[in-house]
N, C-alpha and C. Protein backbone atom coordinates (compact mmCIF):
# COMPACT_ATOMS: atom_id res chain seq x y z
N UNK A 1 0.85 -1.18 0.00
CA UNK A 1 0.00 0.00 0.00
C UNK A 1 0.89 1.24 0.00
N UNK A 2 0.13 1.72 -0.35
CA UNK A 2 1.16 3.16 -0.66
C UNK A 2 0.39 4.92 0.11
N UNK A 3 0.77 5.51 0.11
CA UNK A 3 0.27 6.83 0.23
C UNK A 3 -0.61 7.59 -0.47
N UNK A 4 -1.90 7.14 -0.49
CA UNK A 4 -2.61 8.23 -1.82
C UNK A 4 -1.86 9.84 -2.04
N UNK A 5 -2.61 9.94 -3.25
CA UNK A 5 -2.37 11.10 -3.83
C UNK A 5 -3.24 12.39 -3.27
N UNK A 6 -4.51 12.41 -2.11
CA UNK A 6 -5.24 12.85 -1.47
C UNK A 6 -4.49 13.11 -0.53
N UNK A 7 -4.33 12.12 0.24
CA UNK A 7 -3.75 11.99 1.49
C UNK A 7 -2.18 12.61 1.30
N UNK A 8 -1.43 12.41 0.38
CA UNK A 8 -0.11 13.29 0.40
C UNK A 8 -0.44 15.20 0.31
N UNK A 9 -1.56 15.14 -0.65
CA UNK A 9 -1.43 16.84 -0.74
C UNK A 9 -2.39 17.34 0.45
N UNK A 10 -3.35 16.25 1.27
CA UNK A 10 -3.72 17.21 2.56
C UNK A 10 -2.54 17.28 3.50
N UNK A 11 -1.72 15.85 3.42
CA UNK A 11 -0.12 16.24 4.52
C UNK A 11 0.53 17.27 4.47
N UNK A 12 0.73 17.51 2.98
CA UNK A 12 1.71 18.26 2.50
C UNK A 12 0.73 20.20 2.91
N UNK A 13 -0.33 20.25 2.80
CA UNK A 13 -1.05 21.64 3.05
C UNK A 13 -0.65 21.78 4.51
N UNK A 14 -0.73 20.73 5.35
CA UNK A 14 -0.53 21.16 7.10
C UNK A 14 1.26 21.19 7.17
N UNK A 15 1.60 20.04 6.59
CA UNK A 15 3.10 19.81 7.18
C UNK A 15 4.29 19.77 5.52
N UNK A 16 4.21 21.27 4.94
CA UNK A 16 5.40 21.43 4.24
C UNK A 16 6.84 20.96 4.22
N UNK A 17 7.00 19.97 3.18
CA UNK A 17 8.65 19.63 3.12
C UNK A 17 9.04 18.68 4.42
N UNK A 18 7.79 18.34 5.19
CA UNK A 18 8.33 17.38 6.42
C UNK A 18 8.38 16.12 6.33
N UNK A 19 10.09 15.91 6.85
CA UNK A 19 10.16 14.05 6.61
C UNK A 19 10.01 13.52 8.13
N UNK A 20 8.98 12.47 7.96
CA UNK A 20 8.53 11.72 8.95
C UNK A 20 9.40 10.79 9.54
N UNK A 21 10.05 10.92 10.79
CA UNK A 21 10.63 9.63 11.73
C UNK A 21 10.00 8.36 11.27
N UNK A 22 8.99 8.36 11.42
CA UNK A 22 7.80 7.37 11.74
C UNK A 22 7.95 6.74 10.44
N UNK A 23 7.97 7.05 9.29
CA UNK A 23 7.61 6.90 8.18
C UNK A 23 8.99 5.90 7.45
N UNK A 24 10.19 6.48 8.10
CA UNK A 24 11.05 5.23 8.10
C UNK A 24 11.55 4.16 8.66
N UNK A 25 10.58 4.50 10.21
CA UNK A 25 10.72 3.26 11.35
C UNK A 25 9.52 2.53 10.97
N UNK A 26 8.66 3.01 10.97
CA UNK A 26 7.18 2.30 10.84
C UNK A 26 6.39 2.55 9.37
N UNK A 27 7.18 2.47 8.16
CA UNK A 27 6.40 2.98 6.95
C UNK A 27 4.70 2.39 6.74
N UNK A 28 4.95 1.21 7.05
CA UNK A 28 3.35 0.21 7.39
C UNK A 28 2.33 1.04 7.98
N UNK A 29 2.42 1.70 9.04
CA UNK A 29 1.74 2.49 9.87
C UNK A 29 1.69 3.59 9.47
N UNK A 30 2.37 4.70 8.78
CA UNK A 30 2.45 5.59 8.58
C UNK A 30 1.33 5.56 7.41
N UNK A 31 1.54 4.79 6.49
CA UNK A 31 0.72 4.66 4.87
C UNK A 31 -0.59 4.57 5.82
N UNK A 32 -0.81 3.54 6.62
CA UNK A 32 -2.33 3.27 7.06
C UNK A 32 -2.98 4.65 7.49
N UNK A 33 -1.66 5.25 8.82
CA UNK A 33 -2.42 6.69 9.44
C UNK A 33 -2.84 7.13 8.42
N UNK A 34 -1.86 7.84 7.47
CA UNK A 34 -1.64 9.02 6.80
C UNK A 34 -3.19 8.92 5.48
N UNK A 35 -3.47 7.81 5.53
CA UNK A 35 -4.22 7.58 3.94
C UNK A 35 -5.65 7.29 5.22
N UNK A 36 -5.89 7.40 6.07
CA UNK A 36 -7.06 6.80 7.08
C UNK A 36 -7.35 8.62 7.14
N UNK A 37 -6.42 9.30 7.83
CA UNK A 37 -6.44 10.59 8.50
C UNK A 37 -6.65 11.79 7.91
N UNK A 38 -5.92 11.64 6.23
CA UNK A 38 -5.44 12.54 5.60
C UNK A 38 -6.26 12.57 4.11
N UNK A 39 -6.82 11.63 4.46
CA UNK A 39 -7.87 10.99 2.61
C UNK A 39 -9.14 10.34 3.36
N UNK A 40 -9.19 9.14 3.70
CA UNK A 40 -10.09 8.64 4.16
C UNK A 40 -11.63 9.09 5.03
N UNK A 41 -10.83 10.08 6.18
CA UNK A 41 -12.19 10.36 7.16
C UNK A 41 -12.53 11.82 6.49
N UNK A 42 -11.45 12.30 5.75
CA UNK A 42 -12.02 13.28 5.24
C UNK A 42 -13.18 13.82 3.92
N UNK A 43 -13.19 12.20 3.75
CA UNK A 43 -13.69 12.10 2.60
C UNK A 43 -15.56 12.20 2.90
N UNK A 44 -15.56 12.52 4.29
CA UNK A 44 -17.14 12.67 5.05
C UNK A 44 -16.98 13.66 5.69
N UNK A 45 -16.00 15.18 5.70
CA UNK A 45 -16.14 15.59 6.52
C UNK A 45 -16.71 16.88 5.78
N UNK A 46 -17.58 17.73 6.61
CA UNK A 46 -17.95 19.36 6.08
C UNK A 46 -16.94 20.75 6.26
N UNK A 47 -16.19 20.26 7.34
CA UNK A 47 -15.78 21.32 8.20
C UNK A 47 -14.36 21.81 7.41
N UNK A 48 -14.35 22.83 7.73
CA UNK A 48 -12.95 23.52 7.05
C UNK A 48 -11.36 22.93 7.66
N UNK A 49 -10.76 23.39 6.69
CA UNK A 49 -9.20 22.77 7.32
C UNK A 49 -8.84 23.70 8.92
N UNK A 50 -9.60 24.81 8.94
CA UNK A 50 -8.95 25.38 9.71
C UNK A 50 -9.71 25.22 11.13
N UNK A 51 -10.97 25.26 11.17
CA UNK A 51 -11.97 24.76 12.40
C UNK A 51 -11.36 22.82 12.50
N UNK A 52 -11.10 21.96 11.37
CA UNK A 52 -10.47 20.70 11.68
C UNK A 52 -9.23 21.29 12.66
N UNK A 53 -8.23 21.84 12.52
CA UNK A 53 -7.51 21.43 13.50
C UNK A 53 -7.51 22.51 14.52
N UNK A 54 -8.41 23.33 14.71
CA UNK A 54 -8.80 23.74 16.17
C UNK A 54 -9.09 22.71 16.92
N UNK A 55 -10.22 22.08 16.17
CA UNK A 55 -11.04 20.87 17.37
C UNK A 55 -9.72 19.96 17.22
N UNK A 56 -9.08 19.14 16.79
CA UNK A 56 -7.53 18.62 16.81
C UNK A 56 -6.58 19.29 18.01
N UNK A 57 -6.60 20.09 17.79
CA UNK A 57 -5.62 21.10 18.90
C UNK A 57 -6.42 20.77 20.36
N UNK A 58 -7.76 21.07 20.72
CA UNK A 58 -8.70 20.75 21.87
C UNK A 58 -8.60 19.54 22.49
N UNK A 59 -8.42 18.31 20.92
CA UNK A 59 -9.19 17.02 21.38
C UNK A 59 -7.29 16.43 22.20
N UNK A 60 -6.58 17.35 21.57
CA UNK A 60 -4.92 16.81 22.04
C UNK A 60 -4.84 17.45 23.39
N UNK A 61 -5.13 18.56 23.84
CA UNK A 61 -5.21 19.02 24.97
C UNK A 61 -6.14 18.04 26.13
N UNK A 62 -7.08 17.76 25.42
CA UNK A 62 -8.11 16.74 26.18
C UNK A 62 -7.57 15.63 26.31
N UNK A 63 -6.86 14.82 25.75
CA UNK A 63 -5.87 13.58 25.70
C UNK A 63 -4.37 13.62 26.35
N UNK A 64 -4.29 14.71 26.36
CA UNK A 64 -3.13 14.57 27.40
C UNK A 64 -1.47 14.41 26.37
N UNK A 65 -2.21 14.84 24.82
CA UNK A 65 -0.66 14.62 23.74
C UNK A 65 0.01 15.42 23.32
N UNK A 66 0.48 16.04 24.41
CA UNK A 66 1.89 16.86 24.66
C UNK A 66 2.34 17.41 22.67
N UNK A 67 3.44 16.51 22.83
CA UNK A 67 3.95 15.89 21.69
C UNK A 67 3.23 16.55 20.65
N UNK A 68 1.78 15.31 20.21
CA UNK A 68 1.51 15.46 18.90
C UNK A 68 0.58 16.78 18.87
N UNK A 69 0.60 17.06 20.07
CA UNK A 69 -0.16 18.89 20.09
C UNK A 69 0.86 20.13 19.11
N UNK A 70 1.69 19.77 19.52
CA UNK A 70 2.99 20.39 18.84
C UNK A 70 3.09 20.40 17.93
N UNK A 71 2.87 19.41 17.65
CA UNK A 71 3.31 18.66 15.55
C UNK A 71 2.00 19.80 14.81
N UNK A 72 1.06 19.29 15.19
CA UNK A 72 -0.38 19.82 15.03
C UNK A 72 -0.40 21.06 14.91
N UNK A 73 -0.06 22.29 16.30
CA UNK A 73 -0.16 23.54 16.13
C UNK A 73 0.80 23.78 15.13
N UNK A 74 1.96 23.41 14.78
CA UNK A 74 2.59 23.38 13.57
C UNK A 74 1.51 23.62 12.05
N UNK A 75 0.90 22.65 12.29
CA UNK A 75 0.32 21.97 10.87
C UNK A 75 -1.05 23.53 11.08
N UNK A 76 -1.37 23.53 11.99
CA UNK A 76 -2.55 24.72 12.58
C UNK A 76 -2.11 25.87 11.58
N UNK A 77 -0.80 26.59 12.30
CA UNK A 77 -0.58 27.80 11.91
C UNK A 77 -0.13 27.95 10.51
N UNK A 78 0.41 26.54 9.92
CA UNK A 78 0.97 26.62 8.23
C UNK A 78 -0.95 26.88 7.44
N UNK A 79 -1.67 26.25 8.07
CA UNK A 79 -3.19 26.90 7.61
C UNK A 79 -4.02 27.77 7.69
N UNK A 80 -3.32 29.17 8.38
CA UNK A 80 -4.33 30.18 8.93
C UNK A 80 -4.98 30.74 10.10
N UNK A 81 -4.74 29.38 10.76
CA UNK A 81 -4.59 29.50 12.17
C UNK A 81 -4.29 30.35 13.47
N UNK A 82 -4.66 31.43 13.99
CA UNK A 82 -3.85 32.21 14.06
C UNK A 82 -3.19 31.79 15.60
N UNK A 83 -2.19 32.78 16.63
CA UNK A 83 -1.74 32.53 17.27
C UNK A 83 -2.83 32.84 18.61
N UNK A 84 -3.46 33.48 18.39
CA UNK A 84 -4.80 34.11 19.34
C UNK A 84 -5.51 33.35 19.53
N UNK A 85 -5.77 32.84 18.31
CA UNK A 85 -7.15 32.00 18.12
C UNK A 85 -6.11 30.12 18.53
N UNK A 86 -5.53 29.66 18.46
CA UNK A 86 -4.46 28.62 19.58
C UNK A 86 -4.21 29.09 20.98
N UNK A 87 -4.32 30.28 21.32
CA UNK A 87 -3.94 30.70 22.68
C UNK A 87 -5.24 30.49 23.07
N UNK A 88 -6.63 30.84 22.56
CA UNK A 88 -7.77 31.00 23.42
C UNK A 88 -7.93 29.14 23.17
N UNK A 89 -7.62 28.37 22.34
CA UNK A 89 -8.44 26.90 22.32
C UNK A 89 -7.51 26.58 24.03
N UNK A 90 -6.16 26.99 24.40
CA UNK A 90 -5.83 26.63 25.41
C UNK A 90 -5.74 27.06 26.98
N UNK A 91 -6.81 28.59 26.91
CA UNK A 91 -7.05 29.09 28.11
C UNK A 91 -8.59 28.45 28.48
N UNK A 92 -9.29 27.68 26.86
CA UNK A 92 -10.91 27.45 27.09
C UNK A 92 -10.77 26.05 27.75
N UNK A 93 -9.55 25.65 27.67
CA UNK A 93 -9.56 24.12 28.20
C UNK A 93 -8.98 24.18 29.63
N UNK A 94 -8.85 24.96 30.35
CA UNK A 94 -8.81 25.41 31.76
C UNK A 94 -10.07 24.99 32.64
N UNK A 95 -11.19 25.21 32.65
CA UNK A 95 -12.20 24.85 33.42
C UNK A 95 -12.25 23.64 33.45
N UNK A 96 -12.32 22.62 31.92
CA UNK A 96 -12.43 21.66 30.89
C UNK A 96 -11.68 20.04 31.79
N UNK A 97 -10.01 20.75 31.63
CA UNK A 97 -9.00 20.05 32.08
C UNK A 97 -8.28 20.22 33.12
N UNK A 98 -8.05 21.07 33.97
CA UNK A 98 -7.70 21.90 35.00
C UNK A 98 -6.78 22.63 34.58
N UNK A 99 -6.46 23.76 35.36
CA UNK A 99 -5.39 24.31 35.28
C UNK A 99 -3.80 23.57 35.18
N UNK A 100 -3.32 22.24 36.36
CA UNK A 100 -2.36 21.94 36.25
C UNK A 100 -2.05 21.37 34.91
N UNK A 101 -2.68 20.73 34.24
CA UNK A 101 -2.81 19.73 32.90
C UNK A 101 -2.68 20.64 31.54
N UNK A 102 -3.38 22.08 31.82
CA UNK A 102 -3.22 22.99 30.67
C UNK A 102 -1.99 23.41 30.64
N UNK A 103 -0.89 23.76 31.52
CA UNK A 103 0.12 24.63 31.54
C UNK A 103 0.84 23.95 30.83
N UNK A 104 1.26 22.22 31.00
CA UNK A 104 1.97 21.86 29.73
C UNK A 104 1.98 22.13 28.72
N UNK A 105 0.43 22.14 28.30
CA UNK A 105 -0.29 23.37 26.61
C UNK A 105 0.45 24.67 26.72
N UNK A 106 0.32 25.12 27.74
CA UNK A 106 0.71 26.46 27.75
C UNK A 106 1.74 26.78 27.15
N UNK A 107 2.75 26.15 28.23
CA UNK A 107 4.32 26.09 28.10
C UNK A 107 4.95 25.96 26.28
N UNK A 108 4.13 24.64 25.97
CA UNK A 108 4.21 23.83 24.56
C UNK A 108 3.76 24.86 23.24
N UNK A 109 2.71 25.38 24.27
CA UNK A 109 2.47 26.58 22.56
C UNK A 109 3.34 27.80 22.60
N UNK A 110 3.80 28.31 23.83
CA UNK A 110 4.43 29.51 23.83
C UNK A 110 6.10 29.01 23.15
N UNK A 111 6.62 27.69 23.28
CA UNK A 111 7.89 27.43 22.80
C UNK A 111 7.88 27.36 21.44
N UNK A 112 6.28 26.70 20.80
CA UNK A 112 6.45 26.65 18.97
C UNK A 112 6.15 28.26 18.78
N UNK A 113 5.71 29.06 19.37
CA UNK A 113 5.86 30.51 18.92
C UNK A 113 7.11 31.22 18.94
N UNK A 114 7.12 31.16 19.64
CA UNK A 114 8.67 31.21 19.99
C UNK A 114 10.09 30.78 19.00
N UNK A 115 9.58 29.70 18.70
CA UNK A 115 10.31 29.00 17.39
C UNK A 115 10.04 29.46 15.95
N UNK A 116 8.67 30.20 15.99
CA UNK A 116 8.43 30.54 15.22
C UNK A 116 8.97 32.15 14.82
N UNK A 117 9.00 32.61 15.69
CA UNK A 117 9.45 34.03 15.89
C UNK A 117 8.66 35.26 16.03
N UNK A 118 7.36 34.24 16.53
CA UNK A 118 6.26 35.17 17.06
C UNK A 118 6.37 35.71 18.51
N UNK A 119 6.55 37.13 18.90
CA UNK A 119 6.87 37.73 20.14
C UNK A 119 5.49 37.99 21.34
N UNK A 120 5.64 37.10 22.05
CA UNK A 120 5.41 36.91 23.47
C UNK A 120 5.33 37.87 24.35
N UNK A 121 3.90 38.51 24.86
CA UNK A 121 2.97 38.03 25.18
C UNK A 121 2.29 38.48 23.82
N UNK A 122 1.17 37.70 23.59
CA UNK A 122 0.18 38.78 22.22
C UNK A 122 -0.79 39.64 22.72
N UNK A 123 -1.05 40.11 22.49
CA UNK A 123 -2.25 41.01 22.04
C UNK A 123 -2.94 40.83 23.48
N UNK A 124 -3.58 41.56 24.53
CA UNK A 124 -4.73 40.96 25.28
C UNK A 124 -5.55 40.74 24.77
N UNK A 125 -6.88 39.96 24.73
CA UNK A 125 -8.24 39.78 24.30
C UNK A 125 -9.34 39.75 25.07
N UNK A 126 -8.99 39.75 26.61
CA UNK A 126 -10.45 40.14 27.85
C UNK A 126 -10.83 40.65 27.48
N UNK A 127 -12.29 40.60 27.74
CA UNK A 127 -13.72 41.04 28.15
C UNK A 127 -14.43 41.24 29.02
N UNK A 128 -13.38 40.98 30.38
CA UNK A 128 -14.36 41.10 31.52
C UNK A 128 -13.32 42.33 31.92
N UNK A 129 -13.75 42.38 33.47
CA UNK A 129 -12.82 43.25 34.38
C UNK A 129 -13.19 42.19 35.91
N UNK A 130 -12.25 42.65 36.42
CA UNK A 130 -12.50 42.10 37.77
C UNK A 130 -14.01 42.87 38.10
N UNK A 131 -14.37 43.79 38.03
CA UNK A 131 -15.49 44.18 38.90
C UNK A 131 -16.78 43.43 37.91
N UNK A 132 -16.48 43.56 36.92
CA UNK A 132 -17.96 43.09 35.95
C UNK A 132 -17.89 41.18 35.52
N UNK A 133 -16.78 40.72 35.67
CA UNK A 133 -16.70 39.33 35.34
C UNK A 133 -17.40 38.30 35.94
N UNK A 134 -18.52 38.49 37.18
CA UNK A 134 -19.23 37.58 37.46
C UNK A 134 -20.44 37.87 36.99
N UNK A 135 -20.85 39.28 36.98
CA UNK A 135 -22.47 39.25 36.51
C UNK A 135 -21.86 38.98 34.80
N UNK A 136 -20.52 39.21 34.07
CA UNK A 136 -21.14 38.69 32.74
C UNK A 136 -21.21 37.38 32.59
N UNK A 137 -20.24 36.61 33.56
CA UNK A 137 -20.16 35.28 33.49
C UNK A 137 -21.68 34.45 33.82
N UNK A 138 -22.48 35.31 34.82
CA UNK A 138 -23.84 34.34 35.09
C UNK A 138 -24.68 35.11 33.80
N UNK A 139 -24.09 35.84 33.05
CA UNK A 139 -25.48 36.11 32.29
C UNK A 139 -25.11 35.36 31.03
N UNK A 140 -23.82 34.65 31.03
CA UNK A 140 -23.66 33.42 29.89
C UNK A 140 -24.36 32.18 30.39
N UNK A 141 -24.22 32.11 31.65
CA UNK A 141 -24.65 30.57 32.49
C UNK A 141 -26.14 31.12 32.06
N UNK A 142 -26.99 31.66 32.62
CA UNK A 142 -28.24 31.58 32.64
C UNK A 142 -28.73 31.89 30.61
N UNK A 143 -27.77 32.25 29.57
CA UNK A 143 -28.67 31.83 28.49
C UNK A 143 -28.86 30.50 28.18
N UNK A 144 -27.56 29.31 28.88
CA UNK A 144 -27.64 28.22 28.74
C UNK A 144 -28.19 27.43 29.75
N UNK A 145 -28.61 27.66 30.81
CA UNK A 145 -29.33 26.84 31.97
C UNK A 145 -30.45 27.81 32.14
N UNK A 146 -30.66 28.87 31.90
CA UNK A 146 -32.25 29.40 31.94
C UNK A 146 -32.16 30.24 33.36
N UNK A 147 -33.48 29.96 34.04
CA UNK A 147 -33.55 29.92 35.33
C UNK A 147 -33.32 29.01 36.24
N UNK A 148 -32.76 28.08 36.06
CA UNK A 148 -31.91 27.06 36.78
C UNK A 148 -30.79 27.15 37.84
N UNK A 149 -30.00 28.10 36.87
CA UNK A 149 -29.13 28.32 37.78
C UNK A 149 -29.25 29.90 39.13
N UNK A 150 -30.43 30.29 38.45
CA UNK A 150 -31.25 31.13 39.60
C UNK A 150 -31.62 29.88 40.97
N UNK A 151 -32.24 29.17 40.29
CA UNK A 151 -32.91 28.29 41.29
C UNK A 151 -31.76 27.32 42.65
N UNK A 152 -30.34 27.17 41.47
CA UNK A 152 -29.75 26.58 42.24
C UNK A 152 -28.79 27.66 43.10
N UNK A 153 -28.99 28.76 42.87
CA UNK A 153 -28.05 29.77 44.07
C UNK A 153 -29.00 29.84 44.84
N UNK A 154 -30.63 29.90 45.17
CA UNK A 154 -31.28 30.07 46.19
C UNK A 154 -31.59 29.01 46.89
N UNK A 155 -31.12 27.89 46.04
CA UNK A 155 -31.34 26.52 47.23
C UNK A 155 -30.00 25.83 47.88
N UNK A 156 -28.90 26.50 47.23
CA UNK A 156 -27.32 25.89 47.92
C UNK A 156 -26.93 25.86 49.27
N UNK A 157 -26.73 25.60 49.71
CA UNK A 157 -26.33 25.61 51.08
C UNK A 157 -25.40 26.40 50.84
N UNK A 158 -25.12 27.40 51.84
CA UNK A 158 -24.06 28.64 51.70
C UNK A 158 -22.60 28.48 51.72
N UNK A 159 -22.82 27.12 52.46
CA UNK A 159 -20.99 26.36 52.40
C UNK A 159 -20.62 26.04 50.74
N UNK A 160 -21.17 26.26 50.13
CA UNK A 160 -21.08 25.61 48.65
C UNK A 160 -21.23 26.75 47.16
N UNK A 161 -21.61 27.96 47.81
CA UNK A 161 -22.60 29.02 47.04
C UNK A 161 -20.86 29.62 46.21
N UNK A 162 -19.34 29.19 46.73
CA UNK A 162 -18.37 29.54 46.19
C UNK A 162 -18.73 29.41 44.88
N UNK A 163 -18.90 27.93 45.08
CA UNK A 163 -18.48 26.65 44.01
C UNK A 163 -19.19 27.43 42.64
N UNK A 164 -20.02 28.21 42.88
CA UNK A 164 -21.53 28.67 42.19
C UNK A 164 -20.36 29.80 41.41
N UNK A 165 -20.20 30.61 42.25
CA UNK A 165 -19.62 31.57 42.05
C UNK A 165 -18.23 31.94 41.33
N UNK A 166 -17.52 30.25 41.43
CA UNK A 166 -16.62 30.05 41.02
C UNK A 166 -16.43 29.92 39.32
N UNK A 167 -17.57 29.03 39.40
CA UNK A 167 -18.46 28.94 37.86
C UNK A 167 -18.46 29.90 37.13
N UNK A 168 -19.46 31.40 37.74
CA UNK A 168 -20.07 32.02 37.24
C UNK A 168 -18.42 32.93 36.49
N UNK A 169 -17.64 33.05 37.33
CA UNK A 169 -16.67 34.58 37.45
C UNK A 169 -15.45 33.60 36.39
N UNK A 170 -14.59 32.93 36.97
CA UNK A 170 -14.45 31.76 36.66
C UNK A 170 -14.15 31.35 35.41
N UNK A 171 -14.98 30.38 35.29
CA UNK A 171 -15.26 29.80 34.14
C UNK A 171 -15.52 30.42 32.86
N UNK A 172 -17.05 30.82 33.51
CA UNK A 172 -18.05 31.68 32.30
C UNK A 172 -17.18 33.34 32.33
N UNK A 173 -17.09 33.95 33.33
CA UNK A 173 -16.50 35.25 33.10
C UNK A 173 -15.26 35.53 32.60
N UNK A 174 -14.17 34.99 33.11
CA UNK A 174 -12.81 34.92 32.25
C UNK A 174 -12.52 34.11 31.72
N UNK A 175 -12.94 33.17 31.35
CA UNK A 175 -12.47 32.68 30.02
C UNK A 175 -14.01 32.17 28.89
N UNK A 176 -14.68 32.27 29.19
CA UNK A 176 -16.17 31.70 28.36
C UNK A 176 -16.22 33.35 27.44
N UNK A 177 -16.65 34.36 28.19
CA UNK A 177 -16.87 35.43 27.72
C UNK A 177 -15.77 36.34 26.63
């Protein structure tokens, strides 16, 4: 089996001129990934190259793959990708994954920028402020839970009403909003 001709020019759009380790330790595997990943599932998919490897970039953060997060934001930014729009997929996976688990992301995207010769810190992009970031954060929670989450701050037990709050400011306020 060989490498389709699909599957080489979607490789070749993310990962320019790159010779694969893998591809001379494991050529067997590589033909299977590369023609499964790169031709195959795409051959059902709607979504653009560039929303594909956002959710790619997320689903590696969610998996815990260091590594092939790297390879990836590589393949991300050779498509349009920008560096903002990779910085926010890895501050949104903070609530998601925790904080300790993201900073490896962190660390990992600020070094391929870096490599890249993109200068550190970028741009801010907040929306909240400390004084306004919880009422905007519950007024994201409540378009998606309704009056629910009204219902559940007036029935919490007050030892717990943080946890609420933590959510609201948190979650939904600095980084949702």
């Amino acid at each position: 089996m060989a490498i389709s001709k699909t599957a080489q020019k979607n490789h070749d759009e993310l990962f320019p001129n790159h010779q694969s380790v893998l591809a001379e330790t494991d050529p067997e595997f590589i033909e299977l990934f590369d023609n499964f990943t790169f031709d195959e599932v795409l051959q059902y998919s709607t979504i653009d190259v560039k929303l594909r490897m956002k959710l790619t970039l997320a689903s590696l953060i969610a998996m815990q793959s260091v590594n092939e997060y790297k390879a990836m934001m590589d393949g991300a930014l050779n498509v349009g990708v920008s560096p903002v729009e990779i910085k926010e997929i890895v501050y949104q996976a903070v609530p998601y994954a925790g904080l300790g688990k993201v900073f490896d992301f962190l660390h990992a995207t600020n070094e391929v920028l870096l490599e890249r010769g993109i200068k550190l810190p970028l741009e801010k992009k907040g929306t909240t402020t400390v004084e306004n970031r919880y009422q905007k954060g519950l007024e994201v929670v409540r378009q998606v839970a309704d009056d629910a989450v009204d219902k559940m701050l007036e029935t919490m037990a007050s030892n717990q009403k943080h946890l609420a709050t933590f959510l609201a400011d948190n979650c939904f306020g600095d980084y949702f909003t």
